[in-house]
N, C-alpha and C. Protein backbone atom coordinates (compact mmCIF):
# COMPACT_ATOMS: atom_id res chain seq x y z
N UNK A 1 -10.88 64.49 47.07
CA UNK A 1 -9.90 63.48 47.44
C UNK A 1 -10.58 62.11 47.45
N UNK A 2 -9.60 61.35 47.22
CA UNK A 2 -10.40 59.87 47.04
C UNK A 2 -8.93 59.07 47.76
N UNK A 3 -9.41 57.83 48.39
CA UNK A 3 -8.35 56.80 48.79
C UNK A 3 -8.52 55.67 48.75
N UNK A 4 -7.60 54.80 48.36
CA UNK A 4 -7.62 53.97 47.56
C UNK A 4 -6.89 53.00 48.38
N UNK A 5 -6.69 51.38 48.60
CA UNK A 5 -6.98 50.60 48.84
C UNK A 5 -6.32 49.71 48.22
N UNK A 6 -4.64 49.65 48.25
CA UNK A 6 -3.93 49.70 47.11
C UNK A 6 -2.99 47.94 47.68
N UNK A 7 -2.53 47.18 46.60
CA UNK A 7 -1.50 46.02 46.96
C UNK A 7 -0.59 45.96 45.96
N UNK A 8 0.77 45.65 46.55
CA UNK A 8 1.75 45.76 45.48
C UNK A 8 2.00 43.74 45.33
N UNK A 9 2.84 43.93 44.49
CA UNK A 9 3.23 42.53 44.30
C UNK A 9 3.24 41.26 45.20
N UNK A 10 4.21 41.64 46.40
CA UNK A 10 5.00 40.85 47.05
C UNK A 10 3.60 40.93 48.17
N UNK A 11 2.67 41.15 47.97
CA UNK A 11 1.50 40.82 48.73
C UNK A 11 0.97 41.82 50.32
N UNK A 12 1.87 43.22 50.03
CA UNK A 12 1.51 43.91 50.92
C UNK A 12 0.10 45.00 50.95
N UNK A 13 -0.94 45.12 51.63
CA UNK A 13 -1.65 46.05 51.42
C UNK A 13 -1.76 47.31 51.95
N UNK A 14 -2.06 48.63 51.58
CA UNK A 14 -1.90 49.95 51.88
C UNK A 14 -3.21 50.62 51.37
N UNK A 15 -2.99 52.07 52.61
CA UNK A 15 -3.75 53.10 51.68
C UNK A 15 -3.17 54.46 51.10
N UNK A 16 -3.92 55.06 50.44
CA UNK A 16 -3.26 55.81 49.37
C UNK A 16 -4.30 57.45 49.15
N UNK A 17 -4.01 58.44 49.43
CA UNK A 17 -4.92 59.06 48.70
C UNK A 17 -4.61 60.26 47.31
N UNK A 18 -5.36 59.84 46.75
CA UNK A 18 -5.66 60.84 45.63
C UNK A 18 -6.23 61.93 45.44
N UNK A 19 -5.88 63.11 44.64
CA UNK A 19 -6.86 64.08 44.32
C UNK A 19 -8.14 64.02 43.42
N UNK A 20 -8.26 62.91 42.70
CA UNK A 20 -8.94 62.22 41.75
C UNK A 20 -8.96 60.87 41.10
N UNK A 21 -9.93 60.20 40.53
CA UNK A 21 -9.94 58.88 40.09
C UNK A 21 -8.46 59.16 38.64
N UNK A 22 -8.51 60.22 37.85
CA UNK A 22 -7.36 60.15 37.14
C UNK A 22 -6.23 60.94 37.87
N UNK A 23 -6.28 61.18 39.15
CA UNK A 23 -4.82 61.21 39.59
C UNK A 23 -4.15 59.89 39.83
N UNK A 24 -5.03 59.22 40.45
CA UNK A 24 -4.53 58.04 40.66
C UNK A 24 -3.99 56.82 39.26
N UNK A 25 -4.88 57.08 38.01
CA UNK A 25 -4.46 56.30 36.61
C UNK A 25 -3.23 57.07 36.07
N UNK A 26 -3.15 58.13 36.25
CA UNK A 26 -1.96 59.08 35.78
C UNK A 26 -0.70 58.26 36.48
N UNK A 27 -0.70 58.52 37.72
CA UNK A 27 0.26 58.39 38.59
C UNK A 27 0.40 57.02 38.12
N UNK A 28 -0.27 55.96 38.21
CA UNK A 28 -0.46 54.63 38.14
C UNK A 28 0.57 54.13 36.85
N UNK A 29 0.10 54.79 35.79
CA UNK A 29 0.51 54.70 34.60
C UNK A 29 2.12 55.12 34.38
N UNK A 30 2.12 56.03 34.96
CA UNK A 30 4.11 56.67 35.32
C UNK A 30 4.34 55.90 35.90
N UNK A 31 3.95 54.52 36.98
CA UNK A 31 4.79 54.03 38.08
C UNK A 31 5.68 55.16 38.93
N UNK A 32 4.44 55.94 39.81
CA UNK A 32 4.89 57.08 40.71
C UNK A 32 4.24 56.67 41.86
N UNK A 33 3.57 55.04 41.87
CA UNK A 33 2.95 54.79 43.33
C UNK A 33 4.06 53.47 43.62
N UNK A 34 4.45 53.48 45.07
CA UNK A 34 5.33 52.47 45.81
C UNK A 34 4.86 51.81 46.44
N UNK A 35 5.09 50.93 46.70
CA UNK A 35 4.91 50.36 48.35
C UNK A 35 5.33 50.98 49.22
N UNK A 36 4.73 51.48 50.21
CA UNK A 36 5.33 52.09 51.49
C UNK A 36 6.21 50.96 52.24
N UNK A 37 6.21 49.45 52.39
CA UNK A 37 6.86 48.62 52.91
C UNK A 37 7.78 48.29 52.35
N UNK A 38 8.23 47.69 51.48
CA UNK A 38 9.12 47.05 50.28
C UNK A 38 9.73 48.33 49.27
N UNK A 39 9.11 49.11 48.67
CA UNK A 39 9.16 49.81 47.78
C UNK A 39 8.63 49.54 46.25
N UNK A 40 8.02 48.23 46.30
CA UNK A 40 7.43 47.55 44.71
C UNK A 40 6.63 48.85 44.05
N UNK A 41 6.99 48.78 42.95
CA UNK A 41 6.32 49.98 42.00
C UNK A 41 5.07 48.87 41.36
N UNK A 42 5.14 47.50 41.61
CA UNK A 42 4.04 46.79 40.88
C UNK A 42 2.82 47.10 41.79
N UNK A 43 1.84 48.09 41.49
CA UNK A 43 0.73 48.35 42.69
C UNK A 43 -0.38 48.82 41.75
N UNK A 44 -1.63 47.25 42.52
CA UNK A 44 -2.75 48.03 41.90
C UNK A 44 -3.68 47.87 43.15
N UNK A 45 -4.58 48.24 42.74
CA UNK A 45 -6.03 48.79 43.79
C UNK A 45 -6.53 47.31 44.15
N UNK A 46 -6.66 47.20 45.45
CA UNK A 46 -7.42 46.03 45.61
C UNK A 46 -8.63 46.04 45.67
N UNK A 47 -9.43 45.13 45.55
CA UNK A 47 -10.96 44.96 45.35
C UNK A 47 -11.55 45.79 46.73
N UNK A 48 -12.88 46.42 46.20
CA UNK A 48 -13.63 47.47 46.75
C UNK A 48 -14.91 47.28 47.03
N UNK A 49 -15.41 47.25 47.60
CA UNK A 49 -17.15 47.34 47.83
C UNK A 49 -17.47 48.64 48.74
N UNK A 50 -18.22 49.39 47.97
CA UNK A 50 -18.70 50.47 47.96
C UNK A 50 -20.13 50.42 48.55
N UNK A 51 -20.53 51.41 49.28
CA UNK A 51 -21.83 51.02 50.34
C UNK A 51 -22.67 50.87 49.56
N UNK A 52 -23.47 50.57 49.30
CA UNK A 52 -24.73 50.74 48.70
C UNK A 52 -26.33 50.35 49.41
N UNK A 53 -27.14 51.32 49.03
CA UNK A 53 -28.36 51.21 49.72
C UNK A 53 -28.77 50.31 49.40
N UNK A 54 -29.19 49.56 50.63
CA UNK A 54 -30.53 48.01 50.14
C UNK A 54 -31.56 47.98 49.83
N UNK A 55 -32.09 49.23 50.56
CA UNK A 55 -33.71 49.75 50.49
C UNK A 55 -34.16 49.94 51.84
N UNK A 56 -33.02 49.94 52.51
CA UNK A 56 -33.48 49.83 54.04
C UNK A 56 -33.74 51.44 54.06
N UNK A 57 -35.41 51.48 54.85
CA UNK A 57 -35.55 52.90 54.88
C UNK A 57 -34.41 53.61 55.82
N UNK A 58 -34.55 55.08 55.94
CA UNK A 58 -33.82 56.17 56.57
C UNK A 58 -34.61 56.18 58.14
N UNK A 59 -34.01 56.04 58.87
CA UNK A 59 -34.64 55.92 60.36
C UNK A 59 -34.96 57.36 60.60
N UNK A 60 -36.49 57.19 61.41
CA UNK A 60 -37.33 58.60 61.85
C UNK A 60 -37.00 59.42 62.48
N UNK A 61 -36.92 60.84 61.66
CA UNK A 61 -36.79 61.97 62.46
C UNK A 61 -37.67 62.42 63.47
N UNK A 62 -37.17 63.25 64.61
CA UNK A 62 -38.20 64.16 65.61
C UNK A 62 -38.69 65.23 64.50
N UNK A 63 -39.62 65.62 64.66
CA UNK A 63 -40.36 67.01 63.97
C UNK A 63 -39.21 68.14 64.85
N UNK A 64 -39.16 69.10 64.09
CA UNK A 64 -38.83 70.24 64.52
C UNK A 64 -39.81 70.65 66.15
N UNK A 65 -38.64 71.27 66.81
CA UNK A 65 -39.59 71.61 68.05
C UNK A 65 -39.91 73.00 67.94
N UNK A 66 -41.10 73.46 68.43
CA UNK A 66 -41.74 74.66 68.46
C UNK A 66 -40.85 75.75 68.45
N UNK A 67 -39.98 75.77 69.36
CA UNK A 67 -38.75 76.73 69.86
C UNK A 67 -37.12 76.57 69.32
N UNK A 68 -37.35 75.18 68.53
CA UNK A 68 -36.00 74.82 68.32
C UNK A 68 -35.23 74.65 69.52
N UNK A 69 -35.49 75.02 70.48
CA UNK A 69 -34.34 75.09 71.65
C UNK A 69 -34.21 73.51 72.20
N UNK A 70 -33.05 73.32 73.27
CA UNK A 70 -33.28 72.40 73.82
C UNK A 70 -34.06 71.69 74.87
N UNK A 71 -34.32 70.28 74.98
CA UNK A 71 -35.66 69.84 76.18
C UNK A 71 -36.99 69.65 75.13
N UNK A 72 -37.04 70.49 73.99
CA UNK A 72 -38.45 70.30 73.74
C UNK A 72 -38.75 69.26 72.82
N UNK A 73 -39.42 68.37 73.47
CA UNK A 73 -39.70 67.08 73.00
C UNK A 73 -41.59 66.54 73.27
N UNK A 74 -41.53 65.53 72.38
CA UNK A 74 -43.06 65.46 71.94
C UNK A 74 -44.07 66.24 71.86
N UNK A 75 -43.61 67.91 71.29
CA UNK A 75 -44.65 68.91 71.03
C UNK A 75 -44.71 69.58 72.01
N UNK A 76 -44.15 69.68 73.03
CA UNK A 76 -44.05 69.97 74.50
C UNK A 76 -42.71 71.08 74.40
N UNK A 77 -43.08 72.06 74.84
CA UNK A 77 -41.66 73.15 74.61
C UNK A 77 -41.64 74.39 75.96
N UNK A 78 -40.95 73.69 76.82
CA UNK A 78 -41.00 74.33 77.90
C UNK A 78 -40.64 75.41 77.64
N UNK A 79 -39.52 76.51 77.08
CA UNK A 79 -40.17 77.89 76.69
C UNK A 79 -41.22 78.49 76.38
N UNK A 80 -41.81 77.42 75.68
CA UNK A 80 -43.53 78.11 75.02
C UNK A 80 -44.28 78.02 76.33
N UNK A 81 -43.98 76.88 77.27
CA UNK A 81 -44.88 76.60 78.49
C UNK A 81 -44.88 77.51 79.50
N UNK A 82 -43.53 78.48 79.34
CA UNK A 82 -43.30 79.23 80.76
C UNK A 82 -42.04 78.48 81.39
N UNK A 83 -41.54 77.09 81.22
CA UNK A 83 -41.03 76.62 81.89
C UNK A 83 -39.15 76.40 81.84
């Protein structure tokens, strides 16, 4: 599924979802998308910015804890301790 980000003529904006980038050109192309407000069949996708990585690294994981369980933190695993 994909959703889309859609404005018809008379200057209303909406969202929309699709099963695919050509469900949405299919549909598009029949004039089978409306305005939910007005009803304008004139509707295209409004401009998009899509996330994109900057280069900012991925923030640091904990290592796995000894026990996996919970509490055990900085190598320290109070099951393993007895505790």
């Amino acid at each position: 599924m994909i959703v889309y980000t859609l404005h018809c003529s008379k200057g209303h904006n909406f969202e929309e979802w699709f099963d695919s980038i050509s469900d949405y050109e299919n549909k598009a192309r029949a004039g089978e998308i409306a305005c939910p407000d007005c009803g304008d069949g004139k509707v295209a996708k409004s401009v998009m910015a899509p996330h994109v990585n900057s280069g900012a690294k991925s923030p640091a994981r904990f290592p796995e804890p000894p026990c996996g369980g919970p509490g055990c933190m900085d190598g320290v695993c109070p099951v393993a301790e007895g505790g």
